[in-house]
Protein backbone atom coordinates (compact mmCIF):
# COMPACT_ATOMS: atom_id res chain seq x y z
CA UNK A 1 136.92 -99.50 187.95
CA UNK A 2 140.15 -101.43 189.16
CA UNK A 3 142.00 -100.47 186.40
CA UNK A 4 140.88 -96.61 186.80
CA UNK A 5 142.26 -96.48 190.77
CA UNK A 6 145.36 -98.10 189.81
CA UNK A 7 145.55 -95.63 187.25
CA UNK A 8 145.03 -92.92 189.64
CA UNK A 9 147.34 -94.41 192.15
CA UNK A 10 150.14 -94.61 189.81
CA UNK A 11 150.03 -91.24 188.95
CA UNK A 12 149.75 -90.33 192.59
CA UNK A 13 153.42 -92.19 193.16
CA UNK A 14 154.66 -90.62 189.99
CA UNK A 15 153.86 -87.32 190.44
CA UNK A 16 154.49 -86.95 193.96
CA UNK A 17 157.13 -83.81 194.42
CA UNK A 18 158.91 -86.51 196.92
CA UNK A 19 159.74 -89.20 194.67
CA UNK A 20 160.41 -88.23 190.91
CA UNK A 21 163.68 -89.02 189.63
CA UNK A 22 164.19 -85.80 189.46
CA UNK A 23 163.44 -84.59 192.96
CA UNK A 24 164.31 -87.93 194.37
CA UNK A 25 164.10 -87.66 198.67
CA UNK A 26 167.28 -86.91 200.55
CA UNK A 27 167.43 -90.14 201.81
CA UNK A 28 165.69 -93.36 199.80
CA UNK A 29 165.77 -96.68 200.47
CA UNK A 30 163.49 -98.22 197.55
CA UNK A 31 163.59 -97.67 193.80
CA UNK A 32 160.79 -98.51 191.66
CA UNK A 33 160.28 -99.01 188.81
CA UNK A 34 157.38 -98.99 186.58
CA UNK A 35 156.91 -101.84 183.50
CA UNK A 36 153.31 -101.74 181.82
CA UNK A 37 151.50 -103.92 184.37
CA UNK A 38 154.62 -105.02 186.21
CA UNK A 39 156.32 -103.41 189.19
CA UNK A 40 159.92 -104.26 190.24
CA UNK A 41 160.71 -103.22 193.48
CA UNK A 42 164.47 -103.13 195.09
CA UNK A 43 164.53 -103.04 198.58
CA UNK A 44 168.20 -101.10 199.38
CA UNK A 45 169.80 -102.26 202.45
CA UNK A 46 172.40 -99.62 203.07
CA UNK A 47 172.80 -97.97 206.44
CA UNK A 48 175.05 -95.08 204.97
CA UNK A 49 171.61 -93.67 203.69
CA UNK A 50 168.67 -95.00 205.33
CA UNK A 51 167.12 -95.67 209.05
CA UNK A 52 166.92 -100.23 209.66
CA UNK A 53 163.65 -100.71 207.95
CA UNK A 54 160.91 -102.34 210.19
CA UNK A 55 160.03 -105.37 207.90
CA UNK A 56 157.30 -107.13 210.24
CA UNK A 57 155.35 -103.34 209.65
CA UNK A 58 155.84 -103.32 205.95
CA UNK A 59 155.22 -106.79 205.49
CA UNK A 60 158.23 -107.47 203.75
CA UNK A 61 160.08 -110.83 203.63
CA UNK A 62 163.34 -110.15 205.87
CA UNK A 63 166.56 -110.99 203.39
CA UNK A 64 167.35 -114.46 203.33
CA UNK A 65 171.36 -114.38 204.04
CA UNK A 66 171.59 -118.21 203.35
CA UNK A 67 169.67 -118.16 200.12
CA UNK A 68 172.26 -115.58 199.75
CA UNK A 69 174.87 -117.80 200.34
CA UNK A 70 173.53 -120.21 197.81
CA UNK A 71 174.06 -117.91 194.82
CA UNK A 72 176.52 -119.65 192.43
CA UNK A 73 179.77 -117.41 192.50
CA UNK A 74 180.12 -118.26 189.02
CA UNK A 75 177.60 -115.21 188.46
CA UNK A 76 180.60 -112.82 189.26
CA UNK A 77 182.75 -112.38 187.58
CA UNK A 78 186.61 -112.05 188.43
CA UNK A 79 187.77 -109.96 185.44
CA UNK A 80 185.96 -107.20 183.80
CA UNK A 81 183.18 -106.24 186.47
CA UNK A 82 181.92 -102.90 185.18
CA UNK A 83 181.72 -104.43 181.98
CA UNK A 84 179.91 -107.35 182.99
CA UNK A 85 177.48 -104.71 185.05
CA UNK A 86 177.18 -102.96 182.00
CA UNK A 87 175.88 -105.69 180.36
CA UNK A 88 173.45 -107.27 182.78
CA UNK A 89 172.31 -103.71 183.50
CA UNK A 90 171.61 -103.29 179.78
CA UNK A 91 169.48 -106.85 179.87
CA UNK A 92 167.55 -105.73 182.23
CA UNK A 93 166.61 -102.53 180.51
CA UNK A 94 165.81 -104.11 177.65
CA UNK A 95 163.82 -106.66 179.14
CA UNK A 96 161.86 -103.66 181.03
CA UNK A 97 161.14 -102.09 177.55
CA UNK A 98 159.99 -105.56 176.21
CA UNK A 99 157.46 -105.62 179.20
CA UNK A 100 156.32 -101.73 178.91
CA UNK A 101 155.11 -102.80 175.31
CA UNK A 102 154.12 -106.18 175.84
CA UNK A 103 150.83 -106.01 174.68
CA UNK A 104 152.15 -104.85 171.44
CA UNK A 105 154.24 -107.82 170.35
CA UNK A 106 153.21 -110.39 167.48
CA UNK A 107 156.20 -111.37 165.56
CA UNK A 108 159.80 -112.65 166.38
CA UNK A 109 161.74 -111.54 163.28
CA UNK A 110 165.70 -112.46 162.02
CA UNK A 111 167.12 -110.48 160.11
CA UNK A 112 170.82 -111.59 158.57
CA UNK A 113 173.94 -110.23 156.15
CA UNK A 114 174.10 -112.37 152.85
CA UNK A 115 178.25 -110.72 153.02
CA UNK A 116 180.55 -111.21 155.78
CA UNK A 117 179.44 -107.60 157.67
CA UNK A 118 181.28 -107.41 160.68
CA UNK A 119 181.40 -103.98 161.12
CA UNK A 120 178.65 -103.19 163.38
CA UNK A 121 178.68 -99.39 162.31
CA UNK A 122 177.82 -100.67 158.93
CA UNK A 123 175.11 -103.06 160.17
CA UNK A 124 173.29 -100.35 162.02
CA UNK A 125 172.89 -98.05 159.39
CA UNK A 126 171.44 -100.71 157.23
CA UNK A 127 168.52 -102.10 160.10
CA UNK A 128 168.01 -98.31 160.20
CA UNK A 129 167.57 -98.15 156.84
CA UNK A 130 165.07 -101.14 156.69
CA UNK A 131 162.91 -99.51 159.29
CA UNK A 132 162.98 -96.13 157.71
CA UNK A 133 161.13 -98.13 154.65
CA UNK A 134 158.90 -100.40 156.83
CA UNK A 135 157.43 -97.44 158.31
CA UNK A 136 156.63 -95.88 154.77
CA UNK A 137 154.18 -98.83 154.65
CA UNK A 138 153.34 -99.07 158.67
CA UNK A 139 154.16 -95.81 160.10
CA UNK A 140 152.66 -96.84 163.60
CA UNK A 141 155.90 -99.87 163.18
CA UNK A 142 157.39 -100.77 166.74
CA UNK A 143 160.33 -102.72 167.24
CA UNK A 144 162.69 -103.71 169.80
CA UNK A 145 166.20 -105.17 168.43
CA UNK A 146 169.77 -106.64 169.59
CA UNK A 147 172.73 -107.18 167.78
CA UNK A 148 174.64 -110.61 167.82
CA UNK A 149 177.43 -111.44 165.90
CA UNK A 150 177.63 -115.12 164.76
CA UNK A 151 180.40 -117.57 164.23
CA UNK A 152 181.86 -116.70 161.03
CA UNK A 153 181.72 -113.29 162.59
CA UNK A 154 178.87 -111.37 160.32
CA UNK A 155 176.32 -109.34 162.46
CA UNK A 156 172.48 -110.33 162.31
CA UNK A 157 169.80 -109.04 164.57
CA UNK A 158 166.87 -109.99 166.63
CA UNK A 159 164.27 -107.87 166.76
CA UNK A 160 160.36 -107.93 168.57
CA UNK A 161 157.89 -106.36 166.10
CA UNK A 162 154.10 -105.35 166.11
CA UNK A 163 153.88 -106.96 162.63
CA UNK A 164 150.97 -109.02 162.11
CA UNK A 165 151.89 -112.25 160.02
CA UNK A 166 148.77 -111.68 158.59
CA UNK A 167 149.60 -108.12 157.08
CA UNK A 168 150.40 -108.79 153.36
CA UNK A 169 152.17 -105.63 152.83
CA UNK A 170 155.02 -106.92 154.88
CA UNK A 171 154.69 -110.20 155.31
CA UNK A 172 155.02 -112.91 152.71
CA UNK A 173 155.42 -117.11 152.43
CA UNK A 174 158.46 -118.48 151.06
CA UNK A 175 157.38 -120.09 147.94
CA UNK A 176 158.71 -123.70 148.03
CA UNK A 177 157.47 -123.90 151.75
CA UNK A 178 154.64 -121.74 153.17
CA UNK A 179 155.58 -122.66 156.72
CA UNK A 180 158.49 -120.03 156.39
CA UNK A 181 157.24 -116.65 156.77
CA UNK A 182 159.64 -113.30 155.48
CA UNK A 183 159.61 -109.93 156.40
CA UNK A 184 159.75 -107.59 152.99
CA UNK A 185 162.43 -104.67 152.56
CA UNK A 186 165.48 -106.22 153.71
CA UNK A 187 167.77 -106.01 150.60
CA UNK A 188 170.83 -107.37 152.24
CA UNK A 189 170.45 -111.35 153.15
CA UNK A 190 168.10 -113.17 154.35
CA UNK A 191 164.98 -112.93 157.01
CA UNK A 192 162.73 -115.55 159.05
CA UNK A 193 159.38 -114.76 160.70
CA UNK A 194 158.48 -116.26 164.09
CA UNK A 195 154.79 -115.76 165.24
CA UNK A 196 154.74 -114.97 168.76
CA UNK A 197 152.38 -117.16 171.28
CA UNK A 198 152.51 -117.76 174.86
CA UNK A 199 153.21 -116.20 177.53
CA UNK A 200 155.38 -113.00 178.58
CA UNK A 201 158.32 -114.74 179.57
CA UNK A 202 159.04 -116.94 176.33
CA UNK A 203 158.38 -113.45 174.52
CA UNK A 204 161.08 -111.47 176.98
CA UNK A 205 163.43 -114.80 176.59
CA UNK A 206 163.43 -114.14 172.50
CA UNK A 207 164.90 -110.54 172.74
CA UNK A 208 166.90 -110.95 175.43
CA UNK A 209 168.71 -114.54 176.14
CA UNK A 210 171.17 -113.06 173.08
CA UNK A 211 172.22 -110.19 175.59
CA UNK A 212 174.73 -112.36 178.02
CA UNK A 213 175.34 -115.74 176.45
CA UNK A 214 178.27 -113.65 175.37
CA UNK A 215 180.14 -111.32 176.76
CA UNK A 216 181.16 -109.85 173.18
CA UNK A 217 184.03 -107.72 173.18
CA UNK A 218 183.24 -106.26 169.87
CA UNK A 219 180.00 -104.50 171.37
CA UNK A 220 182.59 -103.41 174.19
CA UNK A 221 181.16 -99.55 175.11
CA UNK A 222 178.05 -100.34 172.05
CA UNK A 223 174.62 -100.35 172.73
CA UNK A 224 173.62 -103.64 173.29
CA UNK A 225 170.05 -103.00 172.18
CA UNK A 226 167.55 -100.54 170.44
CA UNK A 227 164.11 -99.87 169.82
CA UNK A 228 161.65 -97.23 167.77
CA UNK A 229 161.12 -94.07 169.46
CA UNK A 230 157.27 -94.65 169.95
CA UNK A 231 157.86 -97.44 172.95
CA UNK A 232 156.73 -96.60 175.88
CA UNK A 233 159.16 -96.71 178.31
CA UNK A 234 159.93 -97.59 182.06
CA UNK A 235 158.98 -95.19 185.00
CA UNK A 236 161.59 -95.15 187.51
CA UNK A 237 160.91 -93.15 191.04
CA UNK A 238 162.34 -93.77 194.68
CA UNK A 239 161.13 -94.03 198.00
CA UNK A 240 162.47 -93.60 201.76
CA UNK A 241 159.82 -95.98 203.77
CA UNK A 242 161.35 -94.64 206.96
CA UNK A 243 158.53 -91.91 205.90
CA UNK A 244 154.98 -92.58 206.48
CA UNK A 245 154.08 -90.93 203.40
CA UNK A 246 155.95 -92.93 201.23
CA UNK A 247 155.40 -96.24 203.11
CA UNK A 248 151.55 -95.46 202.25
CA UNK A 249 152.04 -94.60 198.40
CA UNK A 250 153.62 -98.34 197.88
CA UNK A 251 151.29 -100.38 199.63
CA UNK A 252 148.61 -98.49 197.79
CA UNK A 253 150.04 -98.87 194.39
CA UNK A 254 150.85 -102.45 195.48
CA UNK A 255 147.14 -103.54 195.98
CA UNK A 256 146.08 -106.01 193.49
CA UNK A 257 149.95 -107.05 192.59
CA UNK A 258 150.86 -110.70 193.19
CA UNK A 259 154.50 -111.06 194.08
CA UNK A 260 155.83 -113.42 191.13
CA UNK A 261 159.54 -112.98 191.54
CA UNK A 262 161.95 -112.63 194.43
CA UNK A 263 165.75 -112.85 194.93
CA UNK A 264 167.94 -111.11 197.31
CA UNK A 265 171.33 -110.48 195.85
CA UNK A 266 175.26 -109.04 196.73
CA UNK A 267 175.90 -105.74 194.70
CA UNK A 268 179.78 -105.81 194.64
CA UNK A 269 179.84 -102.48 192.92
CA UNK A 270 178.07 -100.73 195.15
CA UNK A 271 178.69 -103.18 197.66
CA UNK A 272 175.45 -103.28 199.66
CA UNK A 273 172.82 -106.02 200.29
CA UNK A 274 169.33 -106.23 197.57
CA UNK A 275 165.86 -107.80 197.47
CA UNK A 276 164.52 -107.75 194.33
CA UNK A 277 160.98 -108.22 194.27
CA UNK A 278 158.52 -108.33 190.78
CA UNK A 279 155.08 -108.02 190.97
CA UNK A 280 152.03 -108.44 188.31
């Protein structure tokens, strides 16, 4: 019965002629955005296009200017800012995707070059290639994948797969050690299988810790990540709680939700004050 209202109440934000990304309100202060059972919630603070929020009404913890403060500078960066933006904003994207499907996920899969393949053109018609023939076998394959090049400079990927390690048509043991699991149809190097356990967060840290331990220059203006077509993806709609409508529609669709993240940061692009909030 839960599940049903929040169903209904989701749909309700959604569809709501106010708040689409497509008809987005004049003025909006809020962005939301919808992952699978998670909500992330950025609270704008930006008096070019909003009214001061009232935060003892909404209930919402006031920014904290000293945690502020506290943020290690180190996380800006001094030389190529848009790229950097670019990057982190693709992490987060992916990392949204990873969360839409979560319930989906069972293996952790490697795929590598046996040559020296740098050229990432060449590398990404070849994945493509190996998921064009997995899904011959398992047309309802999903996968979510990264690029990453490694020190002697050959491209391998990382990808988050709905394979089963127990489904023989695509699985198999490595015959001089079962332990080590492979992943069939890659004709071009080598693969490893991981079987994923745990929680949500050690599955989102497998896809995408690869994202910025790097900033890569050879993915400069490249996708940083890619996925199947039959992911669900991210529902993204915005809000102006200076309306009573609106203000009603999130505290609805927030019943239920436990707050699990928070950090208030500096956008210097946009250069205006964010809370982030997450909840589950």
């Amino acid at each position: 019965m839960e599940n049903d209202t929040n169903s209904r109440l989701s749909h309700l934000l959604l569809d709501s002629s106010l708040i689409t990304g497509t008809n987005r309100p004049e003025v909006y202060n809020v962005k939301v955005i919808e992952c699978g059972s998670y909500i992330q919630i950025y609270y704008l603070e930006n008096n070019k296009t909003r009214k001061k929020k009232n935060n003892k009404e909404l209930n919402i913890k006031k920014i904290d200017t000293d945690k502020l403060n506290k943020i290690n500078n180190s996380s800006i960066l001094a030389g190529n800012t848009i790229e950097l933006k670019n990057v982190i904003r693709s992490k987060l994207e992916c990392q949204r995707i990873a969360k839409c499907n979560a319930e989906h996920w069972r293996t952790f899969i490697t795929l590598t070059f046996a040559e020296n393949i740098t050229d990432i053109d060449i590398a990404r018609e070849k994945i493509k290639r190996f998921i064009y023939k997995v899904k011959r076998v398992y047309k309802d394959f999903m996968c979510l994948y990264i690029p990453e090049y490694q020190k002697r400079g050959a491209v391998h990927f990382h990808l988050l797969t709905n394979i089963s390690i127990d489904n023989d048509k695509l699985i198999y043991k490595q015959e001089d050690n079962e332990k080590f699991l492979h992943v069939k149809y890659w004709n071009d190097g080598f693969t490893s299988v991981e079987n994923i356990t745990g929680d949500i967060k050690k599955i989102i840290g497998y896809i995408s810790k690869y994202m910025t331990k790097d900033i890569d220059n050879r993915l400069f203006s490249r996708r940083r990540y890619s996925y199947t077509q039959n992911l669900k993806r991210p529902k993204i709609s915005y809000l102006n709680l200076d309306d009573n409508k609106h203000r009603d529609l999130l505290e609805k669709r927030l019943q239920n939700k436990e707050l699990i993240y928070n950090s208030p940061y500096y956008d210097n692009y946009n250069n205006e004050l964010i809370d982030f909030n997450e909840y589950l």
